[in-house]
Protein backbone atom coordinates (compact mmCIF):
# COMPACT_ATOMS: atom_id res chain seq x y z
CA UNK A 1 132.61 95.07 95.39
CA UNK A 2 133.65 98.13 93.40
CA UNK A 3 135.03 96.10 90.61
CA UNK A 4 132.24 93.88 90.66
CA UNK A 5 129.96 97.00 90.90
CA UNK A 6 131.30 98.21 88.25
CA UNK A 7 131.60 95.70 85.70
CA UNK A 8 127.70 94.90 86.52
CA UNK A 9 126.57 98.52 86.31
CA UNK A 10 128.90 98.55 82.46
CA UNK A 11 126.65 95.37 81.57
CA UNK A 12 123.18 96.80 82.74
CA UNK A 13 123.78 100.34 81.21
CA UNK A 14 124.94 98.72 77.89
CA UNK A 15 121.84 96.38 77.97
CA UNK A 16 119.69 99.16 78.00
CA UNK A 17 121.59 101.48 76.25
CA UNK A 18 121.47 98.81 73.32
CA UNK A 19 117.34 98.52 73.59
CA UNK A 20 117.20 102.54 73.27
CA UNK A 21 119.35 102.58 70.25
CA UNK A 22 116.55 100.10 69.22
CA UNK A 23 113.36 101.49 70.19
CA UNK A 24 115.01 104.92 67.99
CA UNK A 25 113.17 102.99 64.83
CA UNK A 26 109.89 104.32 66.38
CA UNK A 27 110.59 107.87 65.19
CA UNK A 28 110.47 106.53 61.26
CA UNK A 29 106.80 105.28 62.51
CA UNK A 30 105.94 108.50 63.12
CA UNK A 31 106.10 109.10 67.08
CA UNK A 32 107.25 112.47 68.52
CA UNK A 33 110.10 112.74 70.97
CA UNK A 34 107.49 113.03 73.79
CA UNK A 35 105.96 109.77 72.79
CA UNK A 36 109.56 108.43 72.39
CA UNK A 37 110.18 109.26 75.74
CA UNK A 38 107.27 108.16 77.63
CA UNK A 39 107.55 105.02 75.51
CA UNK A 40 110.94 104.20 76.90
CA UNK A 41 110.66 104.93 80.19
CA UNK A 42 107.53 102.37 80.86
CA UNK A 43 110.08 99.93 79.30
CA UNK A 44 111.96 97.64 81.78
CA UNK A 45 115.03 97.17 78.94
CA UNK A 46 115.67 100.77 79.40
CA UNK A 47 115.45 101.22 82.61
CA UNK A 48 118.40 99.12 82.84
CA UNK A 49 120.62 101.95 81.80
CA UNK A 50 119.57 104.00 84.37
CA UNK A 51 119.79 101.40 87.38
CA UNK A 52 123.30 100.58 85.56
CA UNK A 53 124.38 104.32 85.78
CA UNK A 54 123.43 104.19 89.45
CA UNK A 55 125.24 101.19 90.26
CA UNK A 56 128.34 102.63 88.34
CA UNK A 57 128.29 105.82 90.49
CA UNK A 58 127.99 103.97 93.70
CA UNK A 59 130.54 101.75 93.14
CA UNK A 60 132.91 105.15 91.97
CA UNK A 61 131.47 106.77 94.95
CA UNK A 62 132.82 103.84 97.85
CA UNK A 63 136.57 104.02 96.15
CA UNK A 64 136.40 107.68 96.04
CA UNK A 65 135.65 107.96 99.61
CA UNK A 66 138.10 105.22 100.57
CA UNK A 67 140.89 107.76 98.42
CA UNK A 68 139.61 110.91 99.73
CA UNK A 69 140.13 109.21 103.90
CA UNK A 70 144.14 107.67 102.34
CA UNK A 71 144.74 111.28 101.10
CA UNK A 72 143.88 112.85 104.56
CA UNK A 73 145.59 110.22 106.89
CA UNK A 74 148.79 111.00 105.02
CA UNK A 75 151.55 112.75 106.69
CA UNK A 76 151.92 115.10 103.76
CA UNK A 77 148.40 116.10 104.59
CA UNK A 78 148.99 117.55 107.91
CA UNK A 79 151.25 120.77 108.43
């Protein structure tokens, strides 16, 4: 799953990394940051970045626990 996680999360966040590097033509219409910002985040494309970020840390956060319980099993851990 962490691979998988992972590798899904990279796709998503890309996705919708991608539409917000596209959506950055608005600012030669004339829209503000704010209206930049409250534009993109009613749009589902670019919410994908964020549910990919999440997905990315969740899948980093599994491993990471699974290293930090190897680390502290280890005979080198105890003294």
């Amino acid at each position: 799953m962490n691979v998988l996680g992972t590798i899904f999360g990279t796709l998503l966040s890309s996705i919708g990394l991608m539409f917000i590097i596209l959506y950055t033509n608005l600012f030669t219409m004339g829209y503000s940051f704010l209206d930049f910002v409250k534009f993109i985040s009613k749009r589902f494309e670019c919410l994908l970045f964020l549910f990919g970020i999440i997905i990315i840390l969740l899948s980093f956060e599994r491993s990471l626990k699974n290293v930090l319980l190897l680390r502290r099993s280890s005979k080198f851990w105890r003294r």
